[in-house]
PDBML (XML) file of the C-alpha atoms, coordinates in Angstrom:
<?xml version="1.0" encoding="UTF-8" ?>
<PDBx:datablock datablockName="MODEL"
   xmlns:PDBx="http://pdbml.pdb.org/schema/pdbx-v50.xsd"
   xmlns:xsi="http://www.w3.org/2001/XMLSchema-instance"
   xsi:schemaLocation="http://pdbml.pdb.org/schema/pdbx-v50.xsd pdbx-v50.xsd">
   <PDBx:atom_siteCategory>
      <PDBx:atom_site id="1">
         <PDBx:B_iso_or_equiv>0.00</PDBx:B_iso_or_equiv>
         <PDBx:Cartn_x>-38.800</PDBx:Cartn_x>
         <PDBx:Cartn_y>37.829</PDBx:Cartn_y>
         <PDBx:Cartn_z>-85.022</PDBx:Cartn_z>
         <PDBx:auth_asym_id>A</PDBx:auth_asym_id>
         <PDBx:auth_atom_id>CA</PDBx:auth_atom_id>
         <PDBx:auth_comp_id>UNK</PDBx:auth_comp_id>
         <PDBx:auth_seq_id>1</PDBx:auth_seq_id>
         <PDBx:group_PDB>ATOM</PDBx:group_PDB>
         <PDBx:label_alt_id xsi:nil="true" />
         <PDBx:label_asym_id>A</PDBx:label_asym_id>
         <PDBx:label_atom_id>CA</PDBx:label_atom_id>
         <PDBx:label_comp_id>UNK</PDBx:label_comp_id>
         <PDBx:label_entity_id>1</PDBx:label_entity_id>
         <PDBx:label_seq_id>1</PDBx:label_seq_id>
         <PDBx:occupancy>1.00</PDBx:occupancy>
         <PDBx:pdbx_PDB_model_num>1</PDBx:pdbx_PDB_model_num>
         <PDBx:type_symbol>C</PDBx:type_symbol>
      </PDBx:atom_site>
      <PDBx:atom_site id="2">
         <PDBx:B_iso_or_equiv>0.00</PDBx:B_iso_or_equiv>
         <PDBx:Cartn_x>-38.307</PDBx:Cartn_x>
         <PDBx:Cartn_y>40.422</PDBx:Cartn_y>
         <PDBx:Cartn_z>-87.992</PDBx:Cartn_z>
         <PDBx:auth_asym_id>A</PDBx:auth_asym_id>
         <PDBx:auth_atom_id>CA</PDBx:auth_atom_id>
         <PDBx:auth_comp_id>UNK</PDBx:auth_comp_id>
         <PDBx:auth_seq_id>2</PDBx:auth_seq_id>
         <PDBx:group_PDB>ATOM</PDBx:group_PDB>
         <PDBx:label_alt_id xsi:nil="true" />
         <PDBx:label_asym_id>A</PDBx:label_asym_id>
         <PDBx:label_atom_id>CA</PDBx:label_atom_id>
         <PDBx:label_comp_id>UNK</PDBx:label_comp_id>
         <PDBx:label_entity_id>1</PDBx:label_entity_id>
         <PDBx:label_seq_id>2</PDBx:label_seq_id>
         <PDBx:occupancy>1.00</PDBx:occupancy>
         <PDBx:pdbx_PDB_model_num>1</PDBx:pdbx_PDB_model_num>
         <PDBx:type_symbol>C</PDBx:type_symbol>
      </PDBx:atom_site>
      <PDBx:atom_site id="3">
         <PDBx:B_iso_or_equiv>0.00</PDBx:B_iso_or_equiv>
         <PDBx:Cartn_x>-38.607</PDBx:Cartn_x>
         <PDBx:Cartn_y>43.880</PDBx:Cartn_y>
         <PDBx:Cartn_z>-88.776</PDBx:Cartn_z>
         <PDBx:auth_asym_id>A</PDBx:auth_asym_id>
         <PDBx:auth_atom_id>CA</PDBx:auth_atom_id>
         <PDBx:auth_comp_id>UNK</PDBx:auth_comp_id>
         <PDBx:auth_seq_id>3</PDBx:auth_seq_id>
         <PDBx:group_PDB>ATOM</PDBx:group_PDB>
         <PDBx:label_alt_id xsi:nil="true" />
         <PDBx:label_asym_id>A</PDBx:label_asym_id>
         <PDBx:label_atom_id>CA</PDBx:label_atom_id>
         <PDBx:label_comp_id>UNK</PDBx:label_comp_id>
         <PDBx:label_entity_id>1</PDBx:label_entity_id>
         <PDBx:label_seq_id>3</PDBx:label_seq_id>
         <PDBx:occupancy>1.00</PDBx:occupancy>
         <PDBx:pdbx_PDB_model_num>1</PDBx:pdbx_PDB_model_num>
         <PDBx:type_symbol>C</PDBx:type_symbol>
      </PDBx:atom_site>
      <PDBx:atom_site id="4">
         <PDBx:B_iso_or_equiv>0.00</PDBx:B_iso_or_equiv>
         <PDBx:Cartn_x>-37.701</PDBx:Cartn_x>
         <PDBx:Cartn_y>46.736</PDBx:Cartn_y>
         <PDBx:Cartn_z>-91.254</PDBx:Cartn_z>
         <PDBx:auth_asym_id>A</PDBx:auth_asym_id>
         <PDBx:auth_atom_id>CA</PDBx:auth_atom_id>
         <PDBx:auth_comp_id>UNK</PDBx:auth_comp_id>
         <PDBx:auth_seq_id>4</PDBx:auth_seq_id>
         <PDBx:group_PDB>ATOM</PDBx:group_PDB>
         <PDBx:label_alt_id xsi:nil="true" />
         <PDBx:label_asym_id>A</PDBx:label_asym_id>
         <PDBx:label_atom_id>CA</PDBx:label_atom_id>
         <PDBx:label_comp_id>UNK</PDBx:label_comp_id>
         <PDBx:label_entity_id>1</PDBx:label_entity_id>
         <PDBx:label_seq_id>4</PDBx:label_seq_id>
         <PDBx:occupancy>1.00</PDBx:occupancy>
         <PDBx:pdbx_PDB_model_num>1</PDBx:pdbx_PDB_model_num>
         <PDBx:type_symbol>C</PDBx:type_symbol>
      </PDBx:atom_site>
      <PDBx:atom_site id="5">
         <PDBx:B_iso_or_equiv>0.00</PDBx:B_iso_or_equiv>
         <PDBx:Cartn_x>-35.356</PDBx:Cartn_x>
         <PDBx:Cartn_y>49.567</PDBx:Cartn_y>
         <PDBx:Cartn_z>-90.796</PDBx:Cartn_z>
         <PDBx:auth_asym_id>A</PDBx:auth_asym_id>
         <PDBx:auth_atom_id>CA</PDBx:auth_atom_id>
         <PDBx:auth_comp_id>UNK</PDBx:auth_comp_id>
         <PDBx:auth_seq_id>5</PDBx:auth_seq_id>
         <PDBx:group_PDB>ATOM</PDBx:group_PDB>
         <PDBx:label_alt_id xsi:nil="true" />
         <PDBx:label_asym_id>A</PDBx:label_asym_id>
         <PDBx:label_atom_id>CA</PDBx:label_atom_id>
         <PDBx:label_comp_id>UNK</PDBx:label_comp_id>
         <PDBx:label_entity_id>1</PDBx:label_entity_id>
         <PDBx:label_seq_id>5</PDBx:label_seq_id>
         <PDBx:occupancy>1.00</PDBx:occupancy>
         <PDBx:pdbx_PDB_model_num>1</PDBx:pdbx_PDB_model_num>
         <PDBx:type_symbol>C</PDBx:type_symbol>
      </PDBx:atom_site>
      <PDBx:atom_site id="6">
         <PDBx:B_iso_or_equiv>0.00</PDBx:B_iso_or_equiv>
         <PDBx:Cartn_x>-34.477</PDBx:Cartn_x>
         <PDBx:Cartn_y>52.409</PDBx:Cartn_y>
         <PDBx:Cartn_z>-92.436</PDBx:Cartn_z>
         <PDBx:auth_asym_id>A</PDBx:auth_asym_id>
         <PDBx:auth_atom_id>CA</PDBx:auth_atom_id>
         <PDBx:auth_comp_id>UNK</PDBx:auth_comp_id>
         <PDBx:auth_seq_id>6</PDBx:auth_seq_id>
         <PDBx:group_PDB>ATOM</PDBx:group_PDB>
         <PDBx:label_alt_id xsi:nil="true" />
         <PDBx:label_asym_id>A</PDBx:label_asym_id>
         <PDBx:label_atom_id>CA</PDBx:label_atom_id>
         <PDBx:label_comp_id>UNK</PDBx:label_comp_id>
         <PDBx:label_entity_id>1</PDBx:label_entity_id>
         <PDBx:label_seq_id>6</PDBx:label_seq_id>
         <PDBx:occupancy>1.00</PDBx:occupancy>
         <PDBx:pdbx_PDB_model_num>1</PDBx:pdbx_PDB_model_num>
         <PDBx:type_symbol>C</PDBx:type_symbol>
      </PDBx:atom_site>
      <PDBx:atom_site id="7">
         <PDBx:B_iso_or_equiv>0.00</PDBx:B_iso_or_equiv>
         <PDBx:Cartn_x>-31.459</PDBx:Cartn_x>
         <PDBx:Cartn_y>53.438</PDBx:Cartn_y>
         <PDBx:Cartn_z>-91.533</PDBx:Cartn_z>
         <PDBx:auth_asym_id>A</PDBx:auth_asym_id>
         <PDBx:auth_atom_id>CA</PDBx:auth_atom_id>
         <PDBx:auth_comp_id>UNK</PDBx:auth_comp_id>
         <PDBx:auth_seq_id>7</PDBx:auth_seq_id>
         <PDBx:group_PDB>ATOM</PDBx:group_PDB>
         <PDBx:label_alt_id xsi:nil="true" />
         <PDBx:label_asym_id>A</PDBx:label_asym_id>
         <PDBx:label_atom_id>CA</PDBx:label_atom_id>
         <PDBx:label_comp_id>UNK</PDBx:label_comp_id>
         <PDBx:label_entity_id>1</PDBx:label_entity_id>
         <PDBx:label_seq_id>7</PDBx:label_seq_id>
         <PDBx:occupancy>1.00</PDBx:occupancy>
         <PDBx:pdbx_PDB_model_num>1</PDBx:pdbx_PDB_model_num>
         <PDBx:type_symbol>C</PDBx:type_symbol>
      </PDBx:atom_site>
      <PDBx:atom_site id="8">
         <PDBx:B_iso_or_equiv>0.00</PDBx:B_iso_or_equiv>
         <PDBx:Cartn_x>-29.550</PDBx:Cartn_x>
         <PDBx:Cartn_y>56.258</PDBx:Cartn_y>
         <PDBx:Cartn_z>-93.065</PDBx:Cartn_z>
         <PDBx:auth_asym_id>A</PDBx:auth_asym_id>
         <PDBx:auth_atom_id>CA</PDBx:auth_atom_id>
         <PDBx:auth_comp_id>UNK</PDBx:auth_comp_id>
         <PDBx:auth_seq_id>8</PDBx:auth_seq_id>
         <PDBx:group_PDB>ATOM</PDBx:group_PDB>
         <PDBx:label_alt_id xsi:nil="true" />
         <PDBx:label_asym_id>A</PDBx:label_asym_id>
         <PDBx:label_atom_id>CA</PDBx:label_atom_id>
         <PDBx:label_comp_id>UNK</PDBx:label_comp_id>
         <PDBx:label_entity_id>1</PDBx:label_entity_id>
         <PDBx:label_seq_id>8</PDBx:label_seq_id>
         <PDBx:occupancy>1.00</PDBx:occupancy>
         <PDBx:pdbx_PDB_model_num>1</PDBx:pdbx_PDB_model_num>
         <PDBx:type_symbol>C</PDBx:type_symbol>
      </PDBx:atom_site>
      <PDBx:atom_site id="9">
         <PDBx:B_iso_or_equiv>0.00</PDBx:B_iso_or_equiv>
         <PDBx:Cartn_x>-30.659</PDBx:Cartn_x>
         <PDBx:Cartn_y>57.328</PDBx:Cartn_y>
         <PDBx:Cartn_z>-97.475</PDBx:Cartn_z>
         <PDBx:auth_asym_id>A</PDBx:auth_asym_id>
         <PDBx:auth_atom_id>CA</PDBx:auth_atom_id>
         <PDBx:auth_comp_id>UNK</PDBx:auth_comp_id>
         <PDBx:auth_seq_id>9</PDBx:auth_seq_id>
         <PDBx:group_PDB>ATOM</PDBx:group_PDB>
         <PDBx:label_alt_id xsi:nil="true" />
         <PDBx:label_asym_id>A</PDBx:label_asym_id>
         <PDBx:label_atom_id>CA</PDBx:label_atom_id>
         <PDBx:label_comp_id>UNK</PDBx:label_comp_id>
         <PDBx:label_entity_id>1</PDBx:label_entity_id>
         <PDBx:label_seq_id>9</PDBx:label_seq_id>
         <PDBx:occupancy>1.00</PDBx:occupancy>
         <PDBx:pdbx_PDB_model_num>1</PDBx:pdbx_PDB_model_num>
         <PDBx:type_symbol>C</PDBx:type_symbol>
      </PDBx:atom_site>
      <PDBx:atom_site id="10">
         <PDBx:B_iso_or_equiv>0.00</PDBx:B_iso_or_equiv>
         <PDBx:Cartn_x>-30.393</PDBx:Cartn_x>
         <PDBx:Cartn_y>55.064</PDBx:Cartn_y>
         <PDBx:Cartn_z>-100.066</PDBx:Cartn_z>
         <PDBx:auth_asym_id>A</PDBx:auth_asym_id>
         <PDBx:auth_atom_id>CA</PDBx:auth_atom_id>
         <PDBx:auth_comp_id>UNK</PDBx:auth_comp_id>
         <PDBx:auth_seq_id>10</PDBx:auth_seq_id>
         <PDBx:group_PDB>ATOM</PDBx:group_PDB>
         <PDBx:label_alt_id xsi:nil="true" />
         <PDBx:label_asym_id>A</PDBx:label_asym_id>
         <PDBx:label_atom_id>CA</PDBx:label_atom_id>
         <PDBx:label_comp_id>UNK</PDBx:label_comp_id>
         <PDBx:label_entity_id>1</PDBx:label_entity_id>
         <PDBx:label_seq_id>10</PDBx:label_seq_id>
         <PDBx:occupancy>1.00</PDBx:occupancy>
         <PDBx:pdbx_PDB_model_num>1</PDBx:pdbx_PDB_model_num>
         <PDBx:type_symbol>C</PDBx:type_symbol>
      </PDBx:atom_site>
      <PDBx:atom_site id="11">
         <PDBx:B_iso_or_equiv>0.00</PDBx:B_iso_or_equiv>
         <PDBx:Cartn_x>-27.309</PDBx:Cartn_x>
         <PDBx:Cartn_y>55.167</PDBx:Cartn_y>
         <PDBx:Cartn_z>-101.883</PDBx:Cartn_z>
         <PDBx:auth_asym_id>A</PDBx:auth_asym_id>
         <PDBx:auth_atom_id>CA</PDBx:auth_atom_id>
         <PDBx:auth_comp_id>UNK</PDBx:auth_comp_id>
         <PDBx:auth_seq_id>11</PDBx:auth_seq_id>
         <PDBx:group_PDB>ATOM</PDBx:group_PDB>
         <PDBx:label_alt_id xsi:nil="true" />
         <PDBx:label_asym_id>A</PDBx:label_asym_id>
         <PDBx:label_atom_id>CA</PDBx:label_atom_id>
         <PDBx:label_comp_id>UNK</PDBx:label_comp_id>
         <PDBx:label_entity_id>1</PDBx:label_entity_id>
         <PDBx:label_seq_id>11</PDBx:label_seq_id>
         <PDBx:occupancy>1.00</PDBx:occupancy>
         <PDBx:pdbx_PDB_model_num>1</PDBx:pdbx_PDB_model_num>
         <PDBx:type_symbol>C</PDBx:type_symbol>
      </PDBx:atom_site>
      <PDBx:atom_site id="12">
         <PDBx:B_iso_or_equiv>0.00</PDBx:B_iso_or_equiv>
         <PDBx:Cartn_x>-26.316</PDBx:Cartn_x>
         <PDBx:Cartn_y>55.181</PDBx:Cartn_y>
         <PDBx:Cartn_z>-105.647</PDBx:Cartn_z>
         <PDBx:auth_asym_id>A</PDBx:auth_asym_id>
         <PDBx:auth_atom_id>CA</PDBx:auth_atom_id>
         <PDBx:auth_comp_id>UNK</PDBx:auth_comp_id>
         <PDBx:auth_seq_id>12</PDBx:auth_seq_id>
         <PDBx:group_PDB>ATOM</PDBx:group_PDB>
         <PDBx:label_alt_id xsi:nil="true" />
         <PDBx:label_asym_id>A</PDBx:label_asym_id>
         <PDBx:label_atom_id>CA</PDBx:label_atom_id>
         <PDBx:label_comp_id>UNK</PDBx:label_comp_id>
         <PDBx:label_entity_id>1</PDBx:label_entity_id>
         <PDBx:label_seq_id>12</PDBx:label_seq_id>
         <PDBx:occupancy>1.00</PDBx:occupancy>
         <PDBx:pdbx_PDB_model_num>1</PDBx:pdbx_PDB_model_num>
         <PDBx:type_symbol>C</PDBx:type_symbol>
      </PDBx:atom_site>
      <PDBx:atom_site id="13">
         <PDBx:B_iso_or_equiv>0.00</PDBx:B_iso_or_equiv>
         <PDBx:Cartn_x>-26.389</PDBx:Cartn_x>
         <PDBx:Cartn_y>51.571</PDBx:Cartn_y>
         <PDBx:Cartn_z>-106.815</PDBx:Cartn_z>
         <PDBx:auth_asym_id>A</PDBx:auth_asym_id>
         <PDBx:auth_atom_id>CA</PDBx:auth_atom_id>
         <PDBx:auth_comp_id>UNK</PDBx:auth_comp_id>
         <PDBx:auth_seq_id>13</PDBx:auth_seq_id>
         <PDBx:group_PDB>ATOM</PDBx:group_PDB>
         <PDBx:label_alt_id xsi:nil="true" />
         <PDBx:label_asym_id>A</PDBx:label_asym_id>
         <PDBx:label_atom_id>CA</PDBx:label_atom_id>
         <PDBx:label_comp_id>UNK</PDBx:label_comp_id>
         <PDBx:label_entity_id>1</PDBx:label_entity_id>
         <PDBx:label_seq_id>13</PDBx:label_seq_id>
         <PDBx:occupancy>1.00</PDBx:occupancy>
         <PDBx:pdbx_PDB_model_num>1</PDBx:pdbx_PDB_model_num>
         <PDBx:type_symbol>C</PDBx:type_symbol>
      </PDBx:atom_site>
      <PDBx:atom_site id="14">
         <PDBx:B_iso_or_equiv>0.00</PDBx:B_iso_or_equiv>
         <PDBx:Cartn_x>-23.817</PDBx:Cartn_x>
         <PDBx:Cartn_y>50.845</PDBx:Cartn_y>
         <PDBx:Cartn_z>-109.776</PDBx:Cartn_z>
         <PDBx:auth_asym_id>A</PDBx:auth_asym_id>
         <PDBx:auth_atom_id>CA</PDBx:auth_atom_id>
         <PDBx:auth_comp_id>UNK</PDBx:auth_comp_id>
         <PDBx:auth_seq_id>14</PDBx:auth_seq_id>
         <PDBx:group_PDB>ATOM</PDBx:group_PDB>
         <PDBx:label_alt_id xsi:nil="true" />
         <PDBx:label_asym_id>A</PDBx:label_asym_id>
         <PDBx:label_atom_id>CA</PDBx:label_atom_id>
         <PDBx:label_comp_id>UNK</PDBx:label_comp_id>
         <PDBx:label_entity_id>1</PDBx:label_entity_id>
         <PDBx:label_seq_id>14</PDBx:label_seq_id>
         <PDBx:occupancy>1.00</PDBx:occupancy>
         <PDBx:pdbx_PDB_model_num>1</PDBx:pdbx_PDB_model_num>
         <PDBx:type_symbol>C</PDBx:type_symbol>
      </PDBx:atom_site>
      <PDBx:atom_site id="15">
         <PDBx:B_iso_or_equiv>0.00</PDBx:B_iso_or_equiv>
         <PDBx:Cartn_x>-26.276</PDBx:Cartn_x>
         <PDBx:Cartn_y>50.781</PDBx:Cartn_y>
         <PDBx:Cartn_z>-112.187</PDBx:Cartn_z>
         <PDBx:auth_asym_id>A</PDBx:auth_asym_id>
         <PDBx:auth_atom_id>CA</PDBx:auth_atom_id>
         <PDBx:auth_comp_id>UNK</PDBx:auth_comp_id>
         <PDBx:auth_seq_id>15</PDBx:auth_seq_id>
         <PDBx:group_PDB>ATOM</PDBx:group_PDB>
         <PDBx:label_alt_id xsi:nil="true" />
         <PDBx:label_asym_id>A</PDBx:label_asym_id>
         <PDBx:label_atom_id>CA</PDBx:label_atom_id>
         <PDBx:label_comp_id>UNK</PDBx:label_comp_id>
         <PDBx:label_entity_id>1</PDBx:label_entity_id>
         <PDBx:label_seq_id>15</PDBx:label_seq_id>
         <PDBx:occupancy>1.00</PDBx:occupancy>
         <PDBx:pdbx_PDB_model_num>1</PDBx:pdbx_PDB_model_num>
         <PDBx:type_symbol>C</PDBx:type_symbol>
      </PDBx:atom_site>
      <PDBx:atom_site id="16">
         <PDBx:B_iso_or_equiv>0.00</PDBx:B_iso_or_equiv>
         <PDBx:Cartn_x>-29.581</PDBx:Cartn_x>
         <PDBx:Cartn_y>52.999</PDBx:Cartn_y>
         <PDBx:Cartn_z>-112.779</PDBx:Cartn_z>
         <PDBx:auth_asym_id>A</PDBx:auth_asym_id>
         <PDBx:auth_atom_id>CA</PDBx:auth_atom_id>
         <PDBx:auth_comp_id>UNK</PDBx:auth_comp_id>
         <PDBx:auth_seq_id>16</PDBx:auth_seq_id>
         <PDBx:group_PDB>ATOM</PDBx:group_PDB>
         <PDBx:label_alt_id xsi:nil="true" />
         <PDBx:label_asym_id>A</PDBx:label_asym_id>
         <PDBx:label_atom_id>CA</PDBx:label_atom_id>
         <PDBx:label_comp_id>UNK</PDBx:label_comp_id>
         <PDBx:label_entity_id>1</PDBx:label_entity_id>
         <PDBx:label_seq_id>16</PDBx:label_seq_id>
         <PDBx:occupancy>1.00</PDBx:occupancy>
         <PDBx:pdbx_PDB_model_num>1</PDBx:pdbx_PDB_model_num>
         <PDBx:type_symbol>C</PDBx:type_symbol>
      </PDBx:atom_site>
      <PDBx:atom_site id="17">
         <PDBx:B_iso_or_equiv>0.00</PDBx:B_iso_or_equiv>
         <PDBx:Cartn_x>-33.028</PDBx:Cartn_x>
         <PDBx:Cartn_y>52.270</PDBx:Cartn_y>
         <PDBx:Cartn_z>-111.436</PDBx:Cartn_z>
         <PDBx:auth_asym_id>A</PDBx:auth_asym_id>
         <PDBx:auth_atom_id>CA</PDBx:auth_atom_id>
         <PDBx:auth_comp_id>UNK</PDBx:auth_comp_id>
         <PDBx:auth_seq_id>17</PDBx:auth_seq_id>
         <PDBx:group_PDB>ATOM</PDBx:group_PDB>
         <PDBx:label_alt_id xsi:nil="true" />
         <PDBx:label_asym_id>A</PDBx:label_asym_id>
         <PDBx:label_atom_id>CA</PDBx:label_atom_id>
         <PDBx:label_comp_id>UNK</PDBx:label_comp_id>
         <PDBx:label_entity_id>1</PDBx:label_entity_id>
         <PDBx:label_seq_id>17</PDBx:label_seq_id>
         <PDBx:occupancy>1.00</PDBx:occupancy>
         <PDBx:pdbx_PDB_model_num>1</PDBx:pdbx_PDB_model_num>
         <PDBx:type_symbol>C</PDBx:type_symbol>
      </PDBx:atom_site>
      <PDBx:atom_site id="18">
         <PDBx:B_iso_or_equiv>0.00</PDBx:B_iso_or_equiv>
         <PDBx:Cartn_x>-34.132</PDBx:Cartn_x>
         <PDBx:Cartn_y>51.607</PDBx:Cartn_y>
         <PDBx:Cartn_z>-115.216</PDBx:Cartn_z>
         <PDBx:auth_asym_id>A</PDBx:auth_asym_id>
         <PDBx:auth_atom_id>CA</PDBx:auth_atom_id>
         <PDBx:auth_comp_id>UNK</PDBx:auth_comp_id>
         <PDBx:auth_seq_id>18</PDBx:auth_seq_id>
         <PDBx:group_PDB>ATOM</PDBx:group_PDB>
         <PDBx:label_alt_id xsi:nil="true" />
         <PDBx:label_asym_id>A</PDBx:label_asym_id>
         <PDBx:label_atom_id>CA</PDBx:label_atom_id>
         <PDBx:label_comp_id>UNK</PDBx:label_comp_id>
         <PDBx:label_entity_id>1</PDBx:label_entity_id>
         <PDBx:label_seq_id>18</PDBx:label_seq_id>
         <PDBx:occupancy>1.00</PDBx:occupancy>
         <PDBx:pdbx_PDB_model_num>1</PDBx:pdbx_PDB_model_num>
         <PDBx:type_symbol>C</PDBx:type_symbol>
      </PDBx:atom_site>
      <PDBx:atom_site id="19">
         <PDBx:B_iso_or_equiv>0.00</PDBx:B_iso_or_equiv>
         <PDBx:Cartn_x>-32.104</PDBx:Cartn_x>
         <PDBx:Cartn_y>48.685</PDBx:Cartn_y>
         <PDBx:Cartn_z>-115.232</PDBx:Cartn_z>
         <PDBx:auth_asym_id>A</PDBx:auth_asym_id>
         <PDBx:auth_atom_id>CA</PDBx:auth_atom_id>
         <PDBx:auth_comp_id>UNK</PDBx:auth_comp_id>
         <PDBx:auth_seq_id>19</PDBx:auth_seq_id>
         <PDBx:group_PDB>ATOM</PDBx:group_PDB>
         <PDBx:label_alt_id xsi:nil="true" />
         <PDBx:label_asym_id>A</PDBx:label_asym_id>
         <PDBx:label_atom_id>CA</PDBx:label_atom_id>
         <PDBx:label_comp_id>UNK</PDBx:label_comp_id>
         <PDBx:label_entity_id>1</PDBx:label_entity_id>
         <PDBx:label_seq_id>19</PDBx:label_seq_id>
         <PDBx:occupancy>1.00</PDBx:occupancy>
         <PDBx:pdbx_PDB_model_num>1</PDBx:pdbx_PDB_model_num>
         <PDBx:type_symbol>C</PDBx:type_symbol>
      </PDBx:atom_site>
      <PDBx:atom_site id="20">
         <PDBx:B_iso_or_equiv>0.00</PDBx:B_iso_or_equiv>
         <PDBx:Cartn_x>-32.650</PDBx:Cartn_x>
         <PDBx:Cartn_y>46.865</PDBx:Cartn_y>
         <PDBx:Cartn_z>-112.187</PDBx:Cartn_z>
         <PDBx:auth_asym_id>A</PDBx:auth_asym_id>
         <PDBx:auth_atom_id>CA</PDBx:auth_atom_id>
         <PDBx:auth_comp_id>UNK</PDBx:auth_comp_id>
         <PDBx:auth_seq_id>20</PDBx:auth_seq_id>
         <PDBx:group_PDB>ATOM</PDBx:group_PDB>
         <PDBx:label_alt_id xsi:nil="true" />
         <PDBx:label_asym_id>A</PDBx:label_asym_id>
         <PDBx:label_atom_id>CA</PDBx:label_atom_id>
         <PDBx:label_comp_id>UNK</PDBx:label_comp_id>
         <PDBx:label_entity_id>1</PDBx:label_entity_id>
         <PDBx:label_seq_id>20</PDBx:label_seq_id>
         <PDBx:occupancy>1.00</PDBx:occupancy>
         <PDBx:pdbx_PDB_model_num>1</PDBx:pdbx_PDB_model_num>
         <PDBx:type_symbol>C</PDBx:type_symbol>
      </PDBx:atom_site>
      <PDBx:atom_site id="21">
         <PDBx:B_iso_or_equiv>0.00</PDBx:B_iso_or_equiv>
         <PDBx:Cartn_x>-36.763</PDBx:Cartn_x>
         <PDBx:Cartn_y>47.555</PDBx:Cartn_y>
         <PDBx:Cartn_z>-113.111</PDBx:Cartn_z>
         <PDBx:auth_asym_id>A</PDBx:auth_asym_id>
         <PDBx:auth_atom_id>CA</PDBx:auth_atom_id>
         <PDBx:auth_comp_id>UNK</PDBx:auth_comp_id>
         <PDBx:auth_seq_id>21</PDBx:auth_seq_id>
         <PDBx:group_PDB>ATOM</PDBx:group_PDB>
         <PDBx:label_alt_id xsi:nil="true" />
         <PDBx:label_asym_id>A</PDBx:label_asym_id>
         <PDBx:label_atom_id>CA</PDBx:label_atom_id>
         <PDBx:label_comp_id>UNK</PDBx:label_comp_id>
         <PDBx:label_entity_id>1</PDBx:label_entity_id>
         <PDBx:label_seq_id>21</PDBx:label_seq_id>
         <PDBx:occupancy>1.00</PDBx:occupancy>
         <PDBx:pdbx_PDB_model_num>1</PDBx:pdbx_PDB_model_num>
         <PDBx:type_symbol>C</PDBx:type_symbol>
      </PDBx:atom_site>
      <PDBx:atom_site id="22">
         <PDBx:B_iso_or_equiv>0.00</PDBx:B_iso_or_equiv>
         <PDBx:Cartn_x>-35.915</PDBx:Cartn_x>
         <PDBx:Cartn_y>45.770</PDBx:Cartn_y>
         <PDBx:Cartn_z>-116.749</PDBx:Cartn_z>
         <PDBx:auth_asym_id>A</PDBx:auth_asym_id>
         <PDBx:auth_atom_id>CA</PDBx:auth_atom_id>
         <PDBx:auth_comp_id>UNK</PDBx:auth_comp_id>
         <PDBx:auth_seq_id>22</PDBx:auth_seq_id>
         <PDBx:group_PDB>ATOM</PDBx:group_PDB>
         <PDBx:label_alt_id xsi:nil="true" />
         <PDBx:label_asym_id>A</PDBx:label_asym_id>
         <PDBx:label_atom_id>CA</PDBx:label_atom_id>
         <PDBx:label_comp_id>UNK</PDBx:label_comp_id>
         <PDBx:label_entity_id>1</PDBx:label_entity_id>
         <PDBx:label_seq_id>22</PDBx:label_seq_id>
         <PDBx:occupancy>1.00</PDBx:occupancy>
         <PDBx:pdbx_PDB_model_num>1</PDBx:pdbx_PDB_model_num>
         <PDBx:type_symbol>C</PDBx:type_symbol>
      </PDBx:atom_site>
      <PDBx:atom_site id="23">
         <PDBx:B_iso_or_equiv>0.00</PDBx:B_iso_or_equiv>
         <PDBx:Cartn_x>-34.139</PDBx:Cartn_x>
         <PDBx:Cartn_y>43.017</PDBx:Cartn_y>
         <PDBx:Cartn_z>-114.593</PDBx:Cartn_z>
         <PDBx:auth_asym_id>A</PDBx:auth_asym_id>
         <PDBx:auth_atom_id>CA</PDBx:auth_atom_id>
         <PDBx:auth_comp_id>UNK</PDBx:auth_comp_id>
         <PDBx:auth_seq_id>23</PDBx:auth_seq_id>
         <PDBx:group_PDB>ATOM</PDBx:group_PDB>
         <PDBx:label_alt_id xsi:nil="true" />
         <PDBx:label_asym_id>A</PDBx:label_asym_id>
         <PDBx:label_atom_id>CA</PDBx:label_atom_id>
         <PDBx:label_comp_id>UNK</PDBx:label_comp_id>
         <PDBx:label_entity_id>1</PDBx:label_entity_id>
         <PDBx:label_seq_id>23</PDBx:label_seq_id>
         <PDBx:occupancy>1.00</PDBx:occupancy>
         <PDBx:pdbx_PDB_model_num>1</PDBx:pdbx_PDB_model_num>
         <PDBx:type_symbol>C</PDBx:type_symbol>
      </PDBx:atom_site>
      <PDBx:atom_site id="24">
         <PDBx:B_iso_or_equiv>0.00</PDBx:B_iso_or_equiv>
         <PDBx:Cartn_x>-37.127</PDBx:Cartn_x>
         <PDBx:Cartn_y>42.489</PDBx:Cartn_y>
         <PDBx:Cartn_z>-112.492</PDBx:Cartn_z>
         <PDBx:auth_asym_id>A</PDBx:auth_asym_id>
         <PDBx:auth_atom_id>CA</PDBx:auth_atom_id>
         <PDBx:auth_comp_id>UNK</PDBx:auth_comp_id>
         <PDBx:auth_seq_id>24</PDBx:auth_seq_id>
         <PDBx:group_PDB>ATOM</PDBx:group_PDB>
         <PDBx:label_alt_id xsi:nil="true" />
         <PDBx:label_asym_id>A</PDBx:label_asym_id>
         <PDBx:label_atom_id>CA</PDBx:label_atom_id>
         <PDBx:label_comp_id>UNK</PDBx:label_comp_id>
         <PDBx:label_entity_id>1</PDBx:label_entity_id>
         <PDBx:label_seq_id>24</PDBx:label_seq_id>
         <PDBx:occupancy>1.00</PDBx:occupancy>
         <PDBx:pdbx_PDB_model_num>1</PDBx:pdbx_PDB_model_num>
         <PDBx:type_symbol>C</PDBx:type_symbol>
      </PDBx:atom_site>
   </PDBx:atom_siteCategory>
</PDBx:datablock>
């Protein structure tokens, strides 16, 4: 019914990973 996959890196995002943790 669901599942996770990891396919492939993570890729740059537009903005930083500072600002998406001050947005959450």
């Amino acid at each position: 019914d669901f599942f996770e996959l990891k396919n492939g890196e993570k890729v740059k995002l537009p903005f930083s990973n500072k600002e998406y943790k001050d947005r959450i």
